[in-house]
N, C-alpha and C. Protein backbone atom coordinates (compact mmCIF):
# COMPACT_ATOMS: atom_id res chain seq x y z
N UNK A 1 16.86 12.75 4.08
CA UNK A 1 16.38 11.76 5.05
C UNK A 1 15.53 10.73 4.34
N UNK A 2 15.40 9.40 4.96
CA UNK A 2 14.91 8.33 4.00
C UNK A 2 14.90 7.62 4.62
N UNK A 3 13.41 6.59 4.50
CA UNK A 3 13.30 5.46 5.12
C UNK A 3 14.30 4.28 4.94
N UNK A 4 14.89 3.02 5.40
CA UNK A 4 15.50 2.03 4.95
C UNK A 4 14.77 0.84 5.13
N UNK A 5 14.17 -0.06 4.73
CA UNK A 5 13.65 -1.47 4.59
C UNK A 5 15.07 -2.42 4.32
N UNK A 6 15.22 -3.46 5.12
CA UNK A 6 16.34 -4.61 4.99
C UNK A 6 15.31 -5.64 4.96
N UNK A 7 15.50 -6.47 3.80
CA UNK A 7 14.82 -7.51 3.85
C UNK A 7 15.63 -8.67 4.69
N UNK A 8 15.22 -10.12 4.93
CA UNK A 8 16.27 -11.29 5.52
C UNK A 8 15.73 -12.49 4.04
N UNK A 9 17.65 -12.89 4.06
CA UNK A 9 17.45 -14.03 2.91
C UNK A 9 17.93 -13.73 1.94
N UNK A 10 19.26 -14.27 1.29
CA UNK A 10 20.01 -14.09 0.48
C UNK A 10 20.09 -15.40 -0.25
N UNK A 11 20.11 -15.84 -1.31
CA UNK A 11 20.51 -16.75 -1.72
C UNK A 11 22.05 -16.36 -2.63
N UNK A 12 22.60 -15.80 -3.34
CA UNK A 12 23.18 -15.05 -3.87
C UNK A 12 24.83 -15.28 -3.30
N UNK A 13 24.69 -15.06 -1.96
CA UNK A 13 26.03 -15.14 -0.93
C UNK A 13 27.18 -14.46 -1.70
N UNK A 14 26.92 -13.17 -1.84
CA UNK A 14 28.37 -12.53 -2.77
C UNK A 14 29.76 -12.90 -1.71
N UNK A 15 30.74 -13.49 -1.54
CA UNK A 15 31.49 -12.94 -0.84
C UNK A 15 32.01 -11.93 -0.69
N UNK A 16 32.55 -11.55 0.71
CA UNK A 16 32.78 -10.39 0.36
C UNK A 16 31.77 -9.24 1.47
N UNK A 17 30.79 -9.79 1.43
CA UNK A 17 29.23 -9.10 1.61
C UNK A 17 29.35 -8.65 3.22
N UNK A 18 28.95 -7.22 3.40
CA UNK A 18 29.29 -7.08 4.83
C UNK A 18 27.79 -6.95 5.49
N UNK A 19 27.15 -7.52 5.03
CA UNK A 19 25.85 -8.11 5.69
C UNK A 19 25.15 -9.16 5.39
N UNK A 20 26.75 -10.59 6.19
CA UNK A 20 25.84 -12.01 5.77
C UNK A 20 25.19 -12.56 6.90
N UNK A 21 24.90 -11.54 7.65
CA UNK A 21 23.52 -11.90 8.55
C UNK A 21 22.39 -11.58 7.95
N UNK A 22 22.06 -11.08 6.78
CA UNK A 22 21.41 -11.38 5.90
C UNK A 22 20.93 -12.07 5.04
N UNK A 23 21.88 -13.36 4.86
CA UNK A 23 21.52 -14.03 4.22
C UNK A 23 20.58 -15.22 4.49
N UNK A 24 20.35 -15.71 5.95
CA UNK A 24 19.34 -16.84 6.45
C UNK A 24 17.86 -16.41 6.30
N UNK A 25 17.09 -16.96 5.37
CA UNK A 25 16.33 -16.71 5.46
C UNK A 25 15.57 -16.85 6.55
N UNK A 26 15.69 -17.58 7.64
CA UNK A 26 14.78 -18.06 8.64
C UNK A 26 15.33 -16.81 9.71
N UNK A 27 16.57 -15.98 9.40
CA UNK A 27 16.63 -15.21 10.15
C UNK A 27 15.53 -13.74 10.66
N UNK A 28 16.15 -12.93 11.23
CA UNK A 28 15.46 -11.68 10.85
C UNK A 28 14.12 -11.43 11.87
N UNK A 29 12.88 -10.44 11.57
CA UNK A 29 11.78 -10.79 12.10
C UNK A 29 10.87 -10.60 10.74
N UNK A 30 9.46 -11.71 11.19
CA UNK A 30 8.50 -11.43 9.73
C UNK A 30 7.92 -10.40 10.46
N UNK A 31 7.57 -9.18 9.31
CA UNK A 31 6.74 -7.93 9.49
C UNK A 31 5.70 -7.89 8.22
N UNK A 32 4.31 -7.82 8.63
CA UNK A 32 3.32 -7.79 8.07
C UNK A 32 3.86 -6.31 6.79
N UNK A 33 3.32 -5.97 5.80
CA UNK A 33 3.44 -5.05 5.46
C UNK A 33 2.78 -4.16 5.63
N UNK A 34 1.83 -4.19 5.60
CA UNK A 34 1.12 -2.78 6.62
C UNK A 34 1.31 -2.46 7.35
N UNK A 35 2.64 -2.86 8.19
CA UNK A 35 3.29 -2.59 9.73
C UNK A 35 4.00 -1.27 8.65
N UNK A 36 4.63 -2.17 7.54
CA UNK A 36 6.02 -1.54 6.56
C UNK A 36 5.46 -0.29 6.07
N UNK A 37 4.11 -0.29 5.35
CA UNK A 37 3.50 1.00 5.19
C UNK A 37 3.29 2.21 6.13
N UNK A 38 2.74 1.68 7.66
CA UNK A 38 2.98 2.31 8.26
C UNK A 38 4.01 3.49 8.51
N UNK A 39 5.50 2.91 8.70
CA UNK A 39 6.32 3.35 8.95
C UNK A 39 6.59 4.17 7.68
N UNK A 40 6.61 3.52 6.86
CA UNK A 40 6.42 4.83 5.60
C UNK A 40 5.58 6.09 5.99
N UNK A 41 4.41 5.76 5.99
CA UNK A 41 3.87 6.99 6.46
C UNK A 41 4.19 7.85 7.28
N UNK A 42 4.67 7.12 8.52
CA UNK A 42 5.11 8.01 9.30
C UNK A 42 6.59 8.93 8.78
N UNK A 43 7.43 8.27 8.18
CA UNK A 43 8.34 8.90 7.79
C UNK A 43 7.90 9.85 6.88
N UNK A 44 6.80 9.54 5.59
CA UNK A 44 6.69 10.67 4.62
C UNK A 44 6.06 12.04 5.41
N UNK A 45 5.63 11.65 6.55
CA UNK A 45 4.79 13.08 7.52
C UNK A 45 5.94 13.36 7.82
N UNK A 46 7.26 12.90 8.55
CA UNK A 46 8.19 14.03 8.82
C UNK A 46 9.25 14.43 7.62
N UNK A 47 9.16 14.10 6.67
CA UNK A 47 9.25 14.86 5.50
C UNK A 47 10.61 13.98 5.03
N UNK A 48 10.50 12.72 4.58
CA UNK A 48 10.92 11.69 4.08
C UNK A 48 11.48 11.98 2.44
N UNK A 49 12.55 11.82 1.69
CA UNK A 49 12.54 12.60 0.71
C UNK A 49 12.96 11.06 -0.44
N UNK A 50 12.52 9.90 0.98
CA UNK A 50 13.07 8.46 -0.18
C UNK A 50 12.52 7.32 0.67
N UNK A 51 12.29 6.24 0.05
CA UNK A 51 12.42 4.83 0.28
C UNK A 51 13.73 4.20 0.26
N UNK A 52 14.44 3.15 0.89
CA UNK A 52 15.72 2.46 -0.29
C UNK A 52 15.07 1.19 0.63
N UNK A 53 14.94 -0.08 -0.43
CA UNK A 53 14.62 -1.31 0.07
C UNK A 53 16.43 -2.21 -0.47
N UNK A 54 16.50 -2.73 0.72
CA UNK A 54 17.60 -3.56 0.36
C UNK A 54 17.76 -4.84 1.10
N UNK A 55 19.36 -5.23 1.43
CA UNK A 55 18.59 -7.14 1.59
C UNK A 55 20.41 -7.27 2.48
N UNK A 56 20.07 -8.64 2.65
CA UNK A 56 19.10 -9.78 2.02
C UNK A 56 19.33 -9.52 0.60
N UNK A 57 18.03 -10.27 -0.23
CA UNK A 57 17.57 -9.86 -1.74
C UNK A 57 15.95 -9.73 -1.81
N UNK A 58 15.84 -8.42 -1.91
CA UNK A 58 14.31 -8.17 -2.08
C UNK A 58 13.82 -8.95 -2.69
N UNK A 59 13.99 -9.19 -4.03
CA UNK A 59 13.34 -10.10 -4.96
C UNK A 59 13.18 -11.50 -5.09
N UNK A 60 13.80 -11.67 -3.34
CA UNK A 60 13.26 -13.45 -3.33
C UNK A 60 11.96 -13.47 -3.06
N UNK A 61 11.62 -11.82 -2.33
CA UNK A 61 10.32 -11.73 -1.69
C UNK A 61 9.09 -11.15 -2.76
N UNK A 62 9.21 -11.32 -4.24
CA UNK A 62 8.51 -10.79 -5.04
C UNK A 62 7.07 -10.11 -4.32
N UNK A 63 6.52 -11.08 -4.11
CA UNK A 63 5.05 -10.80 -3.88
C UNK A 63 4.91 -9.97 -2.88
N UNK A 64 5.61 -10.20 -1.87
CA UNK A 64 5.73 -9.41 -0.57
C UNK A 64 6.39 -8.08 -1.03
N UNK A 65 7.63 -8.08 -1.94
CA UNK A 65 7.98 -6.51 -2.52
C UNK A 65 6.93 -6.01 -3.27
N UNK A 66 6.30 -6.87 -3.89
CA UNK A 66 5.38 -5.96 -5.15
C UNK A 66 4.43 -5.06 -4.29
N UNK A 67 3.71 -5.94 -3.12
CA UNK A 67 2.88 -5.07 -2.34
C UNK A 67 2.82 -4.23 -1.39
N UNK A 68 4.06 -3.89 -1.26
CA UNK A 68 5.21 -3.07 -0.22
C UNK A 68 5.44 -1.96 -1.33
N UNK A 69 5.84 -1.87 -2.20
CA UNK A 69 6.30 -0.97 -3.15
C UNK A 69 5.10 -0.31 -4.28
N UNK A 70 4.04 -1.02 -4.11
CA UNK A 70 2.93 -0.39 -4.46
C UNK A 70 1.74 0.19 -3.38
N UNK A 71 2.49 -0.39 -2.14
CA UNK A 71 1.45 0.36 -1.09
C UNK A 71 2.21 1.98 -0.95
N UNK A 72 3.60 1.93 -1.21
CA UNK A 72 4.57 3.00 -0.64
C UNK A 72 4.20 4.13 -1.81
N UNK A 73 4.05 4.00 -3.23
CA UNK A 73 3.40 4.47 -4.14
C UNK A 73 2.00 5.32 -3.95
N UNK A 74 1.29 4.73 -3.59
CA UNK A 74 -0.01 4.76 -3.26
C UNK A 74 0.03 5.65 -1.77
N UNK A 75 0.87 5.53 -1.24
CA UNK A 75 0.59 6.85 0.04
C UNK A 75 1.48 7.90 -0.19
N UNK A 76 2.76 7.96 -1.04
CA UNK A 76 3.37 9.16 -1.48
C UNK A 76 2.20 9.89 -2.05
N UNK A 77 1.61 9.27 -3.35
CA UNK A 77 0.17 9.52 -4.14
C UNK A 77 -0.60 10.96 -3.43
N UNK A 78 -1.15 9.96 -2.45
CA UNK A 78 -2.02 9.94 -1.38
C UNK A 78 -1.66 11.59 -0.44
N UNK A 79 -0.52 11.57 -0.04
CA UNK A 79 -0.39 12.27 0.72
C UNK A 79 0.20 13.51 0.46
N UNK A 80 0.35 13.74 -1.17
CA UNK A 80 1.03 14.89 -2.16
C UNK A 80 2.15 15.69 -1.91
N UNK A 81 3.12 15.04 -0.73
CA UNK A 81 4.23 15.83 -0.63
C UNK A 81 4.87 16.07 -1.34
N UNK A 82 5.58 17.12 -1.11
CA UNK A 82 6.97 17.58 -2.48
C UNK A 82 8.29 17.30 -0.91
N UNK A 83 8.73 16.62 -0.84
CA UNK A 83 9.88 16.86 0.38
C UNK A 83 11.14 16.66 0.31
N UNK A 84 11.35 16.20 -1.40
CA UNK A 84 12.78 16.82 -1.85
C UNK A 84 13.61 17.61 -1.74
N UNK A 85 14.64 18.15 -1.99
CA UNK A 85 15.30 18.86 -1.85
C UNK A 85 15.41 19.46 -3.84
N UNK A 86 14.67 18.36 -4.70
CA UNK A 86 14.61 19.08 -5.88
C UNK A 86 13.01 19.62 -6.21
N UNK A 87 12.36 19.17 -5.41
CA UNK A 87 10.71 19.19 -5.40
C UNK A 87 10.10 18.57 -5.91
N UNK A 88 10.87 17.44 -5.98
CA UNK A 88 10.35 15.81 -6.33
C UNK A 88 9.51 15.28 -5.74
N UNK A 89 8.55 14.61 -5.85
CA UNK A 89 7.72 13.38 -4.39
C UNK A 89 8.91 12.62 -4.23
N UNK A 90 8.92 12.12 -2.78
CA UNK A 90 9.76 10.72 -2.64
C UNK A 90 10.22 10.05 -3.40
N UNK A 91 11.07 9.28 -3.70
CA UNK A 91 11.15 8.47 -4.34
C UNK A 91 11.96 6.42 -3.93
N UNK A 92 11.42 6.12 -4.97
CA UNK A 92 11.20 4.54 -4.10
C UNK A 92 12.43 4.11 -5.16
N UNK A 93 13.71 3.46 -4.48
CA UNK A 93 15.33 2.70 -4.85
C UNK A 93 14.77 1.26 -4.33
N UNK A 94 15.34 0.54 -5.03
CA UNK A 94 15.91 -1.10 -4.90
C UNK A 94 16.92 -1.43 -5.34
N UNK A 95 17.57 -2.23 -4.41
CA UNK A 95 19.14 -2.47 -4.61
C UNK A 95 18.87 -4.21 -4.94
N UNK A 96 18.97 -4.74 -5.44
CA UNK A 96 19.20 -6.44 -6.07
C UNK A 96 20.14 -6.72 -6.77
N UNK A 97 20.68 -7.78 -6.43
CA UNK A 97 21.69 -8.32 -6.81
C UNK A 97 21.67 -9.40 -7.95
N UNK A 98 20.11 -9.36 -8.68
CA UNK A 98 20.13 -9.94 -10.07
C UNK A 98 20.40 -8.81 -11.06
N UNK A 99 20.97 -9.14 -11.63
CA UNK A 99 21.33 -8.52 -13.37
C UNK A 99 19.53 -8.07 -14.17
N UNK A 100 19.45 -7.47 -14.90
CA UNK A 100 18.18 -7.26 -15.17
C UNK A 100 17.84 -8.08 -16.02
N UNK A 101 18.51 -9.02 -17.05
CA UNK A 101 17.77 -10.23 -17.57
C UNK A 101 17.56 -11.51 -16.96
N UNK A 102 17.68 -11.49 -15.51
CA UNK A 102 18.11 -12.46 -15.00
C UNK A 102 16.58 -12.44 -14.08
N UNK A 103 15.98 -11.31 -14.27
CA UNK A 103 14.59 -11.25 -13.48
C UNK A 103 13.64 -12.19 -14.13
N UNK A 104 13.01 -12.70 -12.88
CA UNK A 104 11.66 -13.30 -13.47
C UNK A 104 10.25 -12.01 -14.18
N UNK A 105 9.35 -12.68 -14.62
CA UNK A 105 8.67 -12.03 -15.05
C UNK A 105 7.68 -11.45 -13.56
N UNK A 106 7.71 -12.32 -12.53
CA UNK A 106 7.19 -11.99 -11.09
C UNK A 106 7.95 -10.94 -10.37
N UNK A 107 9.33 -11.02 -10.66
CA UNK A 107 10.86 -10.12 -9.71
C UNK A 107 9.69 -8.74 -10.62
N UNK A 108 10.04 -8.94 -11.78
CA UNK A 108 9.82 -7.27 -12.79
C UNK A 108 8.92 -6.66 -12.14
N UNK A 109 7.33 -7.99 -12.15
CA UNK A 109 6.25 -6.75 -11.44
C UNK A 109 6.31 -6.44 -9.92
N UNK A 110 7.17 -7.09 -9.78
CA UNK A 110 7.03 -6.03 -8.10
C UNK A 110 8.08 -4.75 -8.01
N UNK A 111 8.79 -5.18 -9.00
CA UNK A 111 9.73 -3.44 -8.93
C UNK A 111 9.12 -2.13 -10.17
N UNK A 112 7.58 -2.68 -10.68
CA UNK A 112 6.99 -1.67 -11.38
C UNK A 112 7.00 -0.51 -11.01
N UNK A 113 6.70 0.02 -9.64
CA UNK A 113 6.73 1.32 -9.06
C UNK A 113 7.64 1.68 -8.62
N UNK A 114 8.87 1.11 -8.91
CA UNK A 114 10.44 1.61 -8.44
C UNK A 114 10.88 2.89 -8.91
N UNK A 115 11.41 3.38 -8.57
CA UNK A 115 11.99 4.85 -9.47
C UNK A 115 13.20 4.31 -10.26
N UNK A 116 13.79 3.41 -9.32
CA UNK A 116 15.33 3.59 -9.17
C UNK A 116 15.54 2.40 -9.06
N UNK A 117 16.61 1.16 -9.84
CA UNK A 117 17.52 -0.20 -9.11
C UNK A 117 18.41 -0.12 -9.02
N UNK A 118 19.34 -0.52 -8.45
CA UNK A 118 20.45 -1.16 -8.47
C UNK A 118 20.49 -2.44 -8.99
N UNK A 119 21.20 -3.03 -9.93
CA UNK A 119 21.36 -4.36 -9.85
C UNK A 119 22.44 -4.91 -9.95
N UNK A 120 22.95 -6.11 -9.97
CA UNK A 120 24.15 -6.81 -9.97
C UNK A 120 24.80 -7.25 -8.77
N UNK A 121 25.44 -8.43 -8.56
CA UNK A 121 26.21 -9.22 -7.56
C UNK A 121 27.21 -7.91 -6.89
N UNK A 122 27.56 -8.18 -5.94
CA UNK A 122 28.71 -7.23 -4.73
C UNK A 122 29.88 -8.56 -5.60
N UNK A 123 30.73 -7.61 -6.26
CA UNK A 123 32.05 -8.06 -6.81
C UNK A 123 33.33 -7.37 -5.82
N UNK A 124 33.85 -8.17 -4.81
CA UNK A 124 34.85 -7.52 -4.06
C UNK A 124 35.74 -7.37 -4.75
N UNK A 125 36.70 -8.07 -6.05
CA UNK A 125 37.41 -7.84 -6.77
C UNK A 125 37.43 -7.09 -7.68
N UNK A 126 35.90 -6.10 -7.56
CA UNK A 126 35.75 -4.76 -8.35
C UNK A 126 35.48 -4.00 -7.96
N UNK A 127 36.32 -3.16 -7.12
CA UNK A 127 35.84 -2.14 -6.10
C UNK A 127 35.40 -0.62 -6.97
N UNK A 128 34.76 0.55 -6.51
CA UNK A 128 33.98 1.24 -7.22
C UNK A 128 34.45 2.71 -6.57
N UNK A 129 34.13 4.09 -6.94
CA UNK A 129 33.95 4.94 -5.85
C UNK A 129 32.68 5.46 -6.57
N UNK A 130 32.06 4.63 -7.95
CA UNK A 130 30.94 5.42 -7.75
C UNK A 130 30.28 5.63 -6.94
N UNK A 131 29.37 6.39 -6.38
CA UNK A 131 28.30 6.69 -5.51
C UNK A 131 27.12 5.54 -5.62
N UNK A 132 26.66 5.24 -4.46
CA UNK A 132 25.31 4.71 -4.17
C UNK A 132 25.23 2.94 -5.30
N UNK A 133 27.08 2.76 -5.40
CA UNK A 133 27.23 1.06 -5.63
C UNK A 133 28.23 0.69 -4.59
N UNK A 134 28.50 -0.87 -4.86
CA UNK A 134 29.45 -1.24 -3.95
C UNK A 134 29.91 -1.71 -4.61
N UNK A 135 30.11 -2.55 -6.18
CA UNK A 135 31.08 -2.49 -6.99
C UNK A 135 31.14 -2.34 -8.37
N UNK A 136 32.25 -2.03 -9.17
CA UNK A 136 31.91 -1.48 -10.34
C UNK A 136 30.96 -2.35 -11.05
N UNK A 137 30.88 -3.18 -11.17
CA UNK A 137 29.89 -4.19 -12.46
C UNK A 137 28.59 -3.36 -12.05
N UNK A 138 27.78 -3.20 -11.03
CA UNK A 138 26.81 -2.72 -10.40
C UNK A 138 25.96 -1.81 -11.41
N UNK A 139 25.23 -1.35 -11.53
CA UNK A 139 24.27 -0.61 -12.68
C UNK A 139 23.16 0.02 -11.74
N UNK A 140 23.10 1.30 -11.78
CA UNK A 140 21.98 2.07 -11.43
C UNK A 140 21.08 2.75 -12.84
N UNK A 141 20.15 2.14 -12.32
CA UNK A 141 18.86 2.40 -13.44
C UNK A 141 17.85 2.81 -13.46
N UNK A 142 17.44 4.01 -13.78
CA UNK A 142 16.63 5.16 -13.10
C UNK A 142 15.30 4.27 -14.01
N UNK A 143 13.98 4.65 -13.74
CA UNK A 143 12.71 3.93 -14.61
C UNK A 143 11.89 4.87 -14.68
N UNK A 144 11.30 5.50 -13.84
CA UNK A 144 10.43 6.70 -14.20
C UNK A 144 11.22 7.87 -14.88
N UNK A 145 10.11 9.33 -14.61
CA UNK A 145 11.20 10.50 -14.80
C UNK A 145 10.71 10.31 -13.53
N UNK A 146 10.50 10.32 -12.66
CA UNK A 146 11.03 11.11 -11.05
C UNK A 146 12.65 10.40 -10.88
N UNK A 147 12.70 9.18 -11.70
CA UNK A 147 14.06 8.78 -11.02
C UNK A 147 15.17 8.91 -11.90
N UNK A 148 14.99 9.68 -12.85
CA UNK A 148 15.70 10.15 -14.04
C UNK A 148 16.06 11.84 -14.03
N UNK A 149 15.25 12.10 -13.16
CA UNK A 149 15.58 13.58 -12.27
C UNK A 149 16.40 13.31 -11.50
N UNK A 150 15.69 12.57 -10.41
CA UNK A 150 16.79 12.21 -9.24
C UNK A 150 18.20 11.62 -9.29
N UNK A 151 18.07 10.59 -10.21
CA UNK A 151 19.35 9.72 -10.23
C UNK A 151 20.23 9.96 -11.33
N UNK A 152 19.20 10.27 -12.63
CA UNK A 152 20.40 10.71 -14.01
C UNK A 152 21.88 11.35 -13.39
N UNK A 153 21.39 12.49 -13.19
CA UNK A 153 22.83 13.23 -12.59
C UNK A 153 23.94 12.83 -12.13
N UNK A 154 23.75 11.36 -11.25
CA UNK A 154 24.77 10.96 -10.25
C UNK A 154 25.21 9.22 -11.08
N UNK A 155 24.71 8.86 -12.15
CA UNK A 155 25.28 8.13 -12.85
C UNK A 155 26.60 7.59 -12.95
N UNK A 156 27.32 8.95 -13.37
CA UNK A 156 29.04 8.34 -13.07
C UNK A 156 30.02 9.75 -12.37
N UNK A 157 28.71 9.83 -11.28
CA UNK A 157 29.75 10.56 -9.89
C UNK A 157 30.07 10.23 -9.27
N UNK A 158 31.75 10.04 -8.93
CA UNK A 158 32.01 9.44 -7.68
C UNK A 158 32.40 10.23 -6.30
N UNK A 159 32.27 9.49 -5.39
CA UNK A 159 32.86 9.91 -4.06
C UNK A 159 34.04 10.48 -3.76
N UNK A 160 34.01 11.36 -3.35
CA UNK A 160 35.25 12.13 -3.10
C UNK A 160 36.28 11.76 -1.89
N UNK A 161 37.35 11.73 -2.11
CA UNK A 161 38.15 11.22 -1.21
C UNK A 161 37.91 10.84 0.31
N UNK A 162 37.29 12.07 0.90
CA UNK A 162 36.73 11.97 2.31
C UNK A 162 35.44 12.19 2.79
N UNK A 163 34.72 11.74 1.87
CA UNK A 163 32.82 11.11 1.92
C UNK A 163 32.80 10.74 2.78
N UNK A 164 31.85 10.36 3.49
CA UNK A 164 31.51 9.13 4.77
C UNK A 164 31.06 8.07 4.07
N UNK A 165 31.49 6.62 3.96
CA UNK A 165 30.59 5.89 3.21
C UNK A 165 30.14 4.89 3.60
N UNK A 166 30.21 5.25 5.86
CA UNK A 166 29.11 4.09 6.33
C UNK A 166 29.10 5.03 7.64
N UNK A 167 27.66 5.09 8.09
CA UNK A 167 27.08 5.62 9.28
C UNK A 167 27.46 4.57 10.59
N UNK A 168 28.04 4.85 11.57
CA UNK A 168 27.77 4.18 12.70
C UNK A 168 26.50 4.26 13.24
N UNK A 169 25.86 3.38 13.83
CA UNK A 169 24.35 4.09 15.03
C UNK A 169 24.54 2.70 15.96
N UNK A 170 25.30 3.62 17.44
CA UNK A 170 25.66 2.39 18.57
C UNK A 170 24.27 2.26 19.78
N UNK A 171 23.66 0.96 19.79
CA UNK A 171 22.45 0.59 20.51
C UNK A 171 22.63 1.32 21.87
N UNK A 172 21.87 0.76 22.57
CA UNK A 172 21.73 0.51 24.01
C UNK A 172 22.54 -0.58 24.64
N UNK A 173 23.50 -0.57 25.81
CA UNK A 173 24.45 -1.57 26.01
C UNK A 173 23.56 -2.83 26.20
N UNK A 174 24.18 -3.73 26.02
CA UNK A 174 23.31 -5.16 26.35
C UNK A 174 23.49 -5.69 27.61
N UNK A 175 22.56 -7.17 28.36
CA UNK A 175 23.41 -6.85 29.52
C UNK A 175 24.20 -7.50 29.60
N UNK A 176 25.11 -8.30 28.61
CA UNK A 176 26.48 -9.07 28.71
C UNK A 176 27.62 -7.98 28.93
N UNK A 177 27.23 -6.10 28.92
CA UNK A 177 28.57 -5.74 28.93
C UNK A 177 28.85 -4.97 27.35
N UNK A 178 28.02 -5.60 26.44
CA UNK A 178 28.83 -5.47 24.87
C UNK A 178 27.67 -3.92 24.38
N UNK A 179 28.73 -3.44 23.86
CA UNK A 179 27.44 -2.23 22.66
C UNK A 179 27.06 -2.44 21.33
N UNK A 180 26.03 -2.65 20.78
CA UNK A 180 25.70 -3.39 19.77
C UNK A 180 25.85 -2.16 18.97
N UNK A 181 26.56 -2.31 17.71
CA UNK A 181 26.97 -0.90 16.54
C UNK A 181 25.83 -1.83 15.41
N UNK A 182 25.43 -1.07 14.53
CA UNK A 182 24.99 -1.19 13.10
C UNK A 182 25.39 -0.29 11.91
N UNK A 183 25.72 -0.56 11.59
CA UNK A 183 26.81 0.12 10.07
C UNK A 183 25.81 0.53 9.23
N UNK A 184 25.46 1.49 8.38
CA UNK A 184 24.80 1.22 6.95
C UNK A 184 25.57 2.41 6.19
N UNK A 185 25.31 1.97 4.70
CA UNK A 185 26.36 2.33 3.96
C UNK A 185 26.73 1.56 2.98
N UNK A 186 28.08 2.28 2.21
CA UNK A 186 28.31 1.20 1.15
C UNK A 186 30.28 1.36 1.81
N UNK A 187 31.31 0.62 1.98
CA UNK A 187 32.17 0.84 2.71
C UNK A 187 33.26 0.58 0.73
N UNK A 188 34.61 1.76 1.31
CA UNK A 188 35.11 1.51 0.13
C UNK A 188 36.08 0.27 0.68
N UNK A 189 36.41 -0.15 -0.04
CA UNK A 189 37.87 -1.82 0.00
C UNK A 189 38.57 -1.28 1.30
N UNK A 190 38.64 -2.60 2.11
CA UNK A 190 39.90 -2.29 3.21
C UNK A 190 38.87 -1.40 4.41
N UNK A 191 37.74 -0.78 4.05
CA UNK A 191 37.21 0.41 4.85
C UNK A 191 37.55 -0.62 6.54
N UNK A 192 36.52 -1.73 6.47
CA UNK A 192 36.29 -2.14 7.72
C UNK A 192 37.22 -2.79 8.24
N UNK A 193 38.16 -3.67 7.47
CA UNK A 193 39.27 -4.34 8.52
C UNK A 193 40.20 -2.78 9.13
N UNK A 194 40.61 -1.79 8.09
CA UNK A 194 41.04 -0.43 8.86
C UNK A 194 40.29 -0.13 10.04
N UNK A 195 38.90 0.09 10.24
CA UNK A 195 38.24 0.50 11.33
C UNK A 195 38.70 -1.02 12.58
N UNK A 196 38.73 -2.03 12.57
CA UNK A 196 39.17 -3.01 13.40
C UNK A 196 40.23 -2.60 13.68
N UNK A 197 40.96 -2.73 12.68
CA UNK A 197 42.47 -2.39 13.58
C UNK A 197 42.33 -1.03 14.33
N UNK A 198 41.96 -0.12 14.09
CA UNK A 198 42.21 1.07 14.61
C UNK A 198 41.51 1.01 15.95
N UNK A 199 40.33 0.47 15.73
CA UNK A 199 39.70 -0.30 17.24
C UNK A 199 40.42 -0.71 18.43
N UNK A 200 41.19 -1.79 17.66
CA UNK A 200 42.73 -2.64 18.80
C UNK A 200 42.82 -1.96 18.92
N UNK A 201 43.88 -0.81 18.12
CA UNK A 201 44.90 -0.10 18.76
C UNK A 201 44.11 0.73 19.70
N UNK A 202 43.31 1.27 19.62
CA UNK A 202 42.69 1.90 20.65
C UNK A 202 42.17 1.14 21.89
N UNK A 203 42.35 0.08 21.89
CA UNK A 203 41.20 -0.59 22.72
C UNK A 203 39.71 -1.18 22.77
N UNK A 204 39.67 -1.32 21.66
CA UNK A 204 37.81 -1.27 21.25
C UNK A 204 38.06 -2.46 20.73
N UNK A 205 38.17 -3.78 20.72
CA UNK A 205 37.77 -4.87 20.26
C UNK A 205 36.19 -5.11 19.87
N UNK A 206 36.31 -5.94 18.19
CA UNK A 206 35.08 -5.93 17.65
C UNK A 206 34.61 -7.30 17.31
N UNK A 207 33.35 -8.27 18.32
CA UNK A 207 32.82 -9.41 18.14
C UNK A 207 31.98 -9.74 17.32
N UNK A 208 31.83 -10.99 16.59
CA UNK A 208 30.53 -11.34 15.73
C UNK A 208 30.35 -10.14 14.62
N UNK A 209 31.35 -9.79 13.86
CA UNK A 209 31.31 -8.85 12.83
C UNK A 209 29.82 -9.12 11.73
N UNK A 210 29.52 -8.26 11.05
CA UNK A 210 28.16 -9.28 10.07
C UNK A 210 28.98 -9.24 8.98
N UNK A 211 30.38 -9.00 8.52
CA UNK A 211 30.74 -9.11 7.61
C UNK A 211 31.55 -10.64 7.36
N UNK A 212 31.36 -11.12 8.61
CA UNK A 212 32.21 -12.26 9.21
C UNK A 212 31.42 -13.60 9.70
N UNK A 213 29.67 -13.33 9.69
CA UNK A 213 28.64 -13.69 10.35
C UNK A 213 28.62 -15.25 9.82
């Protein structure tokens, strides 16, 4: 179990990207970060075993990540859980879509307390089954040892044929009639136009896709 942070604001625009309602920056809502800590906390009390901050692109928000990711540090710290499943503390992932020389010297210090990145552009013309990317160019890069425990292992494991590799979670109906779905996940090639069609055929027509946004 694990908290998720989505930042708003992409500059990047991978095509391809099945969350380009992410990309306006003016979209979204602003949240103080101590709202963001909060909710950390509350998650590390019911026994939280991760962070994953993703986007958008975190790292447009340097300053705002640096102090988000060192407050989240500072209450794992703080609050000495082990709630792994290896008996790890928590641990804190960032997914960005810059290359690692491509960071500013500002991007670097706010992902100091990271365990874990992801980096690199969403390449649709390089599809992946590693685990925990969305396409092959992609690089997971463990930085501490907590994330060299955690993540070494799964380096170049991939997904097995019939993984799940996106959660549905369907809202509360709205009152136009419509049910608002949110996806998260990493989807393999083809995943979502298959789920559309299979929709039609069933009857389930799908509006305002965010992969389509």
């Amino acid at each position: 179990m694990r908290l998720g942070v989505w930042t708003q604001g992409c500059e990047l625009a991978c095509p391809g990207c099945m969350s380009r309602h992410t990309w306006d920056r003016a979209g979204g809502v602003r949240t103080p970060v101590v709202d963001l800590l909060a909710r950390w906390q509350e998650a590390l009390d019911r026994g939280a075993s991760g962070l994953t901050v993703s986007g958008g692109e975190p790292c447009d928000q340097p300053a705002a990540l640096g102090a988000f990711l060192r407050g989240a540090d500072e209450l794992r710290s703080a609050t000495g859980v082990r709630a792994a499943p290896d008996g790890g503390a928590p641990d804190l992932l960032v997914y960005t879509g810059y290359e690692d020389d491509e960071l500013t010297a500002e991007q670097r210090a706010a992902l100091a307390t990271a365990d874990a990145v992801v980096t690199g552009r969403f390449k649709v013309a390089e599809p992946t089954d590693l685990v925990w990317r969305g396409s092959a160019n992609q690089r997971l890069c463990p930085r501490t040892e907590l994330g060299r425990l955690r993540y070494g292992p799964h380096l170049t494991r991939v997904r097995r044929p019939h993984d799940a590799g996106l959660q549905v979670v369907v809202d509360r109906r709205a009152e136009d009639g419509t049910w608002p779905m949110r996806w998260y996940g990493i989807p393999r090639r083809g995943d979502l136009t298959a789920w559309e069609r299979e929709g039609a055929r069933r009857g389930l027509s799908v509006s305002a896709p965010s992969w389509r946004a």
